[in-house]
C-alpha atoms as a PDB file:
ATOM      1  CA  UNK A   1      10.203   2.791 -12.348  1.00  0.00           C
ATOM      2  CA  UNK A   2       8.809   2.254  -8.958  1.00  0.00           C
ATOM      3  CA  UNK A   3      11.861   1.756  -5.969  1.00  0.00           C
ATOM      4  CA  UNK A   4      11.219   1.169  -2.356  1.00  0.00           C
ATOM      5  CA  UNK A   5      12.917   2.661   0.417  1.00  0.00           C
ATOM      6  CA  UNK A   6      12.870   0.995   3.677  1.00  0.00           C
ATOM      7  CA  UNK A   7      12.649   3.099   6.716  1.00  0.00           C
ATOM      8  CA  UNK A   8      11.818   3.446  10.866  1.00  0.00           C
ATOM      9  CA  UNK A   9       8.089   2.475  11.012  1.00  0.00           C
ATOM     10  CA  UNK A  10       6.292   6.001  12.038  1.00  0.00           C
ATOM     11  CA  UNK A  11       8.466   7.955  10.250  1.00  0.00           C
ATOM     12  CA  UNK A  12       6.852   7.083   6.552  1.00  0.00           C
ATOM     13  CA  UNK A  13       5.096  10.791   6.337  1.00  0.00           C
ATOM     14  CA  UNK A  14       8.463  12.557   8.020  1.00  0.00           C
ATOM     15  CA  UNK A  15      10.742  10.741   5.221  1.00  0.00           C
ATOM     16  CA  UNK A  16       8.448  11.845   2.417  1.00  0.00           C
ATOM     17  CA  UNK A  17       8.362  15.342   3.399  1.00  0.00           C
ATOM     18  CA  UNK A  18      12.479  15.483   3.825  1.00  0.00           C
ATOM     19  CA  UNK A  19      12.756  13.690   0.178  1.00  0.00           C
ATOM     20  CA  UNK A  20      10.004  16.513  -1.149  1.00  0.00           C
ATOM     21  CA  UNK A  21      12.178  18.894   0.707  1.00  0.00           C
ATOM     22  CA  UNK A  22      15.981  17.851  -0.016  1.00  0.00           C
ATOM     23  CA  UNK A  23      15.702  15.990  -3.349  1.00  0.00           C
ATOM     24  CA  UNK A  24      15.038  17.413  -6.830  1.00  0.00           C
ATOM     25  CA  UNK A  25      12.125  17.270  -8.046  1.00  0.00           C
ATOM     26  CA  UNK A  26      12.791  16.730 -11.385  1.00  0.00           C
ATOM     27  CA  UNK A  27      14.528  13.409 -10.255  1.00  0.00           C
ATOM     28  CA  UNK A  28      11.485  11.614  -9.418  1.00  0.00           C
ATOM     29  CA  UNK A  29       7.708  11.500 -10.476  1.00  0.00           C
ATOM     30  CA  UNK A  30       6.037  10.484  -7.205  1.00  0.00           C
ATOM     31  CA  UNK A  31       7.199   9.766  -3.637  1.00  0.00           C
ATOM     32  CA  UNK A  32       4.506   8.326  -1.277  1.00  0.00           C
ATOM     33  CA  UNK A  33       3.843   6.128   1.489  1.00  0.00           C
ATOM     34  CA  UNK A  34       0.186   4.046   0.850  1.00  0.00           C
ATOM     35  CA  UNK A  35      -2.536   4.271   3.257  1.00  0.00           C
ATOM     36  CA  UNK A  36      -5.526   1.647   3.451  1.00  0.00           C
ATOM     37  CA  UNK A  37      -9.169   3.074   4.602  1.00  0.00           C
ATOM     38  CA  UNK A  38     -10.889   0.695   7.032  1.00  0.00           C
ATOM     39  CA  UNK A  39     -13.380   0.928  10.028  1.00  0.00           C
ATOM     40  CA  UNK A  40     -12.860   0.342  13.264  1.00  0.00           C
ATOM     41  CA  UNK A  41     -15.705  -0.055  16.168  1.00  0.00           C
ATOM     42  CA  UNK A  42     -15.247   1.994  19.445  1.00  0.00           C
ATOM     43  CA  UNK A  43     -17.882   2.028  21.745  1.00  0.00           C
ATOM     44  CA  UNK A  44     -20.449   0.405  19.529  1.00  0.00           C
ATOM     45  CA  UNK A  45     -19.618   2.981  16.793  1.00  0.00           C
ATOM     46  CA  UNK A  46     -17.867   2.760  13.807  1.00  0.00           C
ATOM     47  CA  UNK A  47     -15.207   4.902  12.911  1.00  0.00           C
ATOM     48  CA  UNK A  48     -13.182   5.541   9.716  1.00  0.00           C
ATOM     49  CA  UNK A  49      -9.495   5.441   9.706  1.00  0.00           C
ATOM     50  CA  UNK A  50      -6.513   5.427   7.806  1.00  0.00           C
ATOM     51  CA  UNK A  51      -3.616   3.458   8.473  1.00  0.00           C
ATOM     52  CA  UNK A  52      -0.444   2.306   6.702  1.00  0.00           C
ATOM     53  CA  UNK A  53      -0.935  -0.337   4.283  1.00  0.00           C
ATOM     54  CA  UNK A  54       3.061  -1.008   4.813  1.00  0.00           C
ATOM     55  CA  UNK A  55       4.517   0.464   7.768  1.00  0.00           C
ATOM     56  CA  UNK A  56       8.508   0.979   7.357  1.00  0.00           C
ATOM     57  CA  UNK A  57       7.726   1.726   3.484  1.00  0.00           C
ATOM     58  CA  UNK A  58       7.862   4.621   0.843  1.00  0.00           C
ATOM     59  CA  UNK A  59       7.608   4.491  -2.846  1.00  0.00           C
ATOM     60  CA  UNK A  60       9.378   6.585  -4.973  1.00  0.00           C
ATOM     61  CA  UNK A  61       9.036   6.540  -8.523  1.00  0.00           C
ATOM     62  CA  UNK A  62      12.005   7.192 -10.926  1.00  0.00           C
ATOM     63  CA  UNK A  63      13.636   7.154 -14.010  1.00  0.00           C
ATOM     64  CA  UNK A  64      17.090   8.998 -13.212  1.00  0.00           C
ATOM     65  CA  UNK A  65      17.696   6.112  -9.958  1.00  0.00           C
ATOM     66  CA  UNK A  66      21.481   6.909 -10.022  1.00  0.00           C
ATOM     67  CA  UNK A  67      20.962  10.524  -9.695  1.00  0.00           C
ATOM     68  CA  UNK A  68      18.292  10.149  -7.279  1.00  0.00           C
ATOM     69  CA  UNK A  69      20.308   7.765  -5.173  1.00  0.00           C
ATOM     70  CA  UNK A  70      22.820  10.224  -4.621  1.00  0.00           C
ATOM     71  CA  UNK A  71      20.610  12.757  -3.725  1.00  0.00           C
ATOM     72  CA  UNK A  72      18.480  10.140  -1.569  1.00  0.00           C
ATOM     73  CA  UNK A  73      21.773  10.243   0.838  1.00  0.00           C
ATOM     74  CA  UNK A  74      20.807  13.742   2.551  1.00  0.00           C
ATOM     75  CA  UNK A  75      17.588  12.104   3.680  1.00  0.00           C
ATOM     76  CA  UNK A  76      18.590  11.095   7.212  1.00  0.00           C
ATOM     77  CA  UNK A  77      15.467   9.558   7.799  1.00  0.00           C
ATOM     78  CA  UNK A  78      16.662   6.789   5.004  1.00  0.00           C
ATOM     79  CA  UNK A  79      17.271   3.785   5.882  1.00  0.00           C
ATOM     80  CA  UNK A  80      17.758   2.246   2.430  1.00  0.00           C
ATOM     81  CA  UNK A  81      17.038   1.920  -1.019  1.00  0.00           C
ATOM     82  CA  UNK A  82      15.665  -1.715  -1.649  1.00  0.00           C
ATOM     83  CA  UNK A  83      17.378  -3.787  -3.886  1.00  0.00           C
ATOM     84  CA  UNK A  84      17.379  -7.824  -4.932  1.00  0.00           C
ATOM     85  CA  UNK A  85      19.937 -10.715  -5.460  1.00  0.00           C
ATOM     86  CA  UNK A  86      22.485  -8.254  -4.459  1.00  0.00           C
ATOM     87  CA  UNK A  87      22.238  -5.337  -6.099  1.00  0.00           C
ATOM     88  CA  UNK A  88      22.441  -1.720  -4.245  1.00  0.00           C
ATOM     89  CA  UNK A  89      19.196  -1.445  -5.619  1.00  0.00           C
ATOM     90  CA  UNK A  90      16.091  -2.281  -7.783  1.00  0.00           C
ATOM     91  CA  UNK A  91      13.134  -1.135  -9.572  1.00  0.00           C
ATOM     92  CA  UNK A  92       9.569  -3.391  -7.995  1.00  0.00           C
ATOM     93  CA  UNK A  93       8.660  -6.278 -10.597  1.00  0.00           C
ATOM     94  CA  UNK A  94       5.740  -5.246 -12.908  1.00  0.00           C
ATOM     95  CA  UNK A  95       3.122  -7.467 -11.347  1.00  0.00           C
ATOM     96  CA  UNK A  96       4.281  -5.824  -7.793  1.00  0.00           C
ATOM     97  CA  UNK A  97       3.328  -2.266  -9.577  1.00  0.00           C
ATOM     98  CA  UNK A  98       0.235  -4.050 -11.074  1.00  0.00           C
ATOM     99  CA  UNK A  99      -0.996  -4.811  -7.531  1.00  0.00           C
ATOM    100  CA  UNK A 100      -0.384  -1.764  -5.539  1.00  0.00           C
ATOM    101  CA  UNK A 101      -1.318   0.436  -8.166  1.00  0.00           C
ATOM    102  CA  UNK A 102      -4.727  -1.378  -8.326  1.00  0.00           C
ATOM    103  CA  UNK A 103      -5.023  -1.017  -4.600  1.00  0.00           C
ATOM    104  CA  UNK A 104      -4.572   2.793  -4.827  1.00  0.00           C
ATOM    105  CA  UNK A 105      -7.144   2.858  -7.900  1.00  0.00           C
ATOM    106  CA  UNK A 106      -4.283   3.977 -10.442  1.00  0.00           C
ATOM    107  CA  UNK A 107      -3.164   6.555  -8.136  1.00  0.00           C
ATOM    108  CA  UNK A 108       0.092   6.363  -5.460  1.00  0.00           C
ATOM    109  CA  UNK A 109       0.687   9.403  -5.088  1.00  0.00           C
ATOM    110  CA  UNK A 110       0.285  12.073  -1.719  1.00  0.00           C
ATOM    111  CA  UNK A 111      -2.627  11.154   0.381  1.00  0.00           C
ATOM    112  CA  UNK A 112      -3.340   7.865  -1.968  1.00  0.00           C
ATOM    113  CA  UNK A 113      -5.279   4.830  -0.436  1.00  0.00           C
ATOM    114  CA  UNK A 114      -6.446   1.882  -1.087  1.00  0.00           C
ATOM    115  CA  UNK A 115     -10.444   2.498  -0.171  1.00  0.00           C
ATOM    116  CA  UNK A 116     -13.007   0.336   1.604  1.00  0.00           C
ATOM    117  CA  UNK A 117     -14.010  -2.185  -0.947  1.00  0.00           C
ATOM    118  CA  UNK A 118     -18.075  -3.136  -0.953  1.00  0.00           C
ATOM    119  CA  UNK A 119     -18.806  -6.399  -0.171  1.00  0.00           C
ATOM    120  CA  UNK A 120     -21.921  -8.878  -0.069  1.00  0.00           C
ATOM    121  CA  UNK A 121     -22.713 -11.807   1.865  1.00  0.00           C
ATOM    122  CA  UNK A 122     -24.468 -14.448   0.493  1.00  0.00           C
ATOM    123  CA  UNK A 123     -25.078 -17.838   1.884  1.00  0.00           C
ATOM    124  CA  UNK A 124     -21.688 -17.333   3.381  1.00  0.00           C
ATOM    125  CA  UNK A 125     -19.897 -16.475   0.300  1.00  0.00           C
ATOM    126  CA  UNK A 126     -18.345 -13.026  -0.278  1.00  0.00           C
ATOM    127  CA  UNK A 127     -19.339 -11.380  -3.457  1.00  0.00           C
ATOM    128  CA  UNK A 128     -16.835  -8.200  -4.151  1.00  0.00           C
ATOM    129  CA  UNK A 129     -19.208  -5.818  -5.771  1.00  0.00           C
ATOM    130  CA  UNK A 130     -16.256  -2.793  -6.018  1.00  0.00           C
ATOM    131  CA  UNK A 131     -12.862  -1.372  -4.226  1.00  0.00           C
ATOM    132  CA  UNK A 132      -9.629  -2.242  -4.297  1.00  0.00           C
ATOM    133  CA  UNK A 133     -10.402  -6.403  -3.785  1.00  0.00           C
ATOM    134  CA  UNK A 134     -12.763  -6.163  -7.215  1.00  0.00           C
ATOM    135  CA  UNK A 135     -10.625  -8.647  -9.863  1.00  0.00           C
ATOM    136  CA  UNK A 136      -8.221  -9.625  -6.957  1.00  0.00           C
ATOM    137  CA  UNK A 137     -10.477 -11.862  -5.294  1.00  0.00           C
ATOM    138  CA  UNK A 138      -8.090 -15.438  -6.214  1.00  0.00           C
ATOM    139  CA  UNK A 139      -5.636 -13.490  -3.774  1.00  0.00           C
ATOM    140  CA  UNK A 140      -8.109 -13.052  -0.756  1.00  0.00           C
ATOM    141  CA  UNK A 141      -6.680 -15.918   2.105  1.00  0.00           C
ATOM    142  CA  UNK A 142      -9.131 -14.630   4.790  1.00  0.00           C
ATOM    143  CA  UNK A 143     -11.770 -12.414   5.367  1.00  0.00           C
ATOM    144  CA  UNK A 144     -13.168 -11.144   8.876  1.00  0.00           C
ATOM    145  CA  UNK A 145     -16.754 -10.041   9.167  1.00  0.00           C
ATOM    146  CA  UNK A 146     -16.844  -8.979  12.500  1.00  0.00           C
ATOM    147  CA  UNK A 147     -13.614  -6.873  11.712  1.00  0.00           C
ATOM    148  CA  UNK A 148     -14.546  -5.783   8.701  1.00  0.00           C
ATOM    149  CA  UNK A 149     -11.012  -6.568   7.348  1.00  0.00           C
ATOM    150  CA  UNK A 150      -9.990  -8.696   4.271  1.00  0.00           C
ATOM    151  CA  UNK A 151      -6.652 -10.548   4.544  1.00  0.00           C
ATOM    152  CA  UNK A 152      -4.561 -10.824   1.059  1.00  0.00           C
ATOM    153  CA  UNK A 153      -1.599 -12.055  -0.179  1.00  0.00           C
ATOM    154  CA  UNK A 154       0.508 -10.287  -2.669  1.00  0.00           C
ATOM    155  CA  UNK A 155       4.331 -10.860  -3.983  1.00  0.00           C
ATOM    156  CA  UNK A 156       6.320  -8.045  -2.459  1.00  0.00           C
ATOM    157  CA  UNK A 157       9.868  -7.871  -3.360  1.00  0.00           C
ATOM    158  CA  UNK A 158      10.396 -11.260  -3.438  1.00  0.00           C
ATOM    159  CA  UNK A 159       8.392 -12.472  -0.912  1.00  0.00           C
ATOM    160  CA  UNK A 160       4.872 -13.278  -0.257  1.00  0.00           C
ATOM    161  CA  UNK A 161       3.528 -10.334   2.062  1.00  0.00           C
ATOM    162  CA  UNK A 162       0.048 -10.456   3.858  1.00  0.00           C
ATOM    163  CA  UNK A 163      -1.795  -7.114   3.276  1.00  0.00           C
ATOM    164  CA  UNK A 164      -5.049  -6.336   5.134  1.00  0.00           C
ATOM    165  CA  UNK A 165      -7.932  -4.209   3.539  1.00  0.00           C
ATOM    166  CA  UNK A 166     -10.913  -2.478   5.038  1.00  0.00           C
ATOM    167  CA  UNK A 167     -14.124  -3.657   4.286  1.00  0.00           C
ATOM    168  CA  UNK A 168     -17.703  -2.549   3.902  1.00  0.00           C
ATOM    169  CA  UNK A 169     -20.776  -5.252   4.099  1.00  0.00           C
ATOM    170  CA  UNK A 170     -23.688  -3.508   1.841  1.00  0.00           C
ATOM    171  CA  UNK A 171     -25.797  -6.342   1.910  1.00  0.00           C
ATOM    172  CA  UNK A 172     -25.766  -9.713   3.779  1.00  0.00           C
ATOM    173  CA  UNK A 173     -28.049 -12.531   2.692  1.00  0.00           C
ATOM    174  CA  UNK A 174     -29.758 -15.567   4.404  1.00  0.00           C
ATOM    175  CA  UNK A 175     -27.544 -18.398   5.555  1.00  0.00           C
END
């Protein structure tokens, strides 16, 4: 099961290298922190870079949770375990799973993303031809050409959480 721990925004990569480091591994499957892959113009150029797709976040993946809490408490970079409707803490729903895993293409694990997704313009209406936003278009709330960012809105623990994606115009039409 998928658990969030909440910590400092910038330390995301520090916290998953002290959990690799102090924790067992045999207590969890994966422990990451997602990244998003968009472009960014700097003096007329553009520029690839990867960025947190939720600062102040790291997934961990578990099925021994108990265990792993325990162990989770000689992490002083932790700042919690997540939980909901009082609980210490609690595994993400299975639609929240369902979104971020599609985001990192089945991946979240080290060094996962969620990639530039190709788009086309057409008479001013976005076509997703592939990426991350392909079958997720119903959650798109605003796109920004001159950006090149897409603007969605997911269900993250309990609340409705704005994600932005990078991405990539590979053909605009007339209009």
């Amino acid at each position: 099961m998928y658990y969030v721990i909440q910590v400092a925004p910038g330390m995301e990569e520090k916290t998953e290298m002290l959990i690799r480091k102090k924790v067992r591994a045999e207590l969890y499957e994966k422990c990451f922190y997602p990244l998003r892959h968009v472009r960014k113009k700097f003096h007329g150029e553009w520029k690839d870079r990867h960025e947190k797709l939720l600062p102040g976040y790291v997934f961990i993946v578990s099925n021994s949770v108990q265990e792993l809490y325990l162990e989770l408490q000689r992490v002083p970079m932790l700042t919690k375990l997540l939980g909901k409707d009082g609980e210490l803490f609690a595994a993400l729903y299975r639609e929240e799973v369902n979104w971020l895993e599609q985001l990192m293409g089945g991946a979240g694990d080290r060094g996962s993303e969620a990639g530039l997704s190709q788009v086309e313009v057409e008479e001013g209406k976005i076509i997703v031809l592939s990426g991350p936003l392909k079958n997720v278009e119903g959650s798109i709330k605003k796109i920004n050409l001159h950006k090149r960012i897409a603007e969605i809105e997911v269900e993250f623990m309990k609340r409705k959480t704005k994600i932005h994606l990078g991405i990539e115009i590979v053909k605009k039409g007339c209009g």
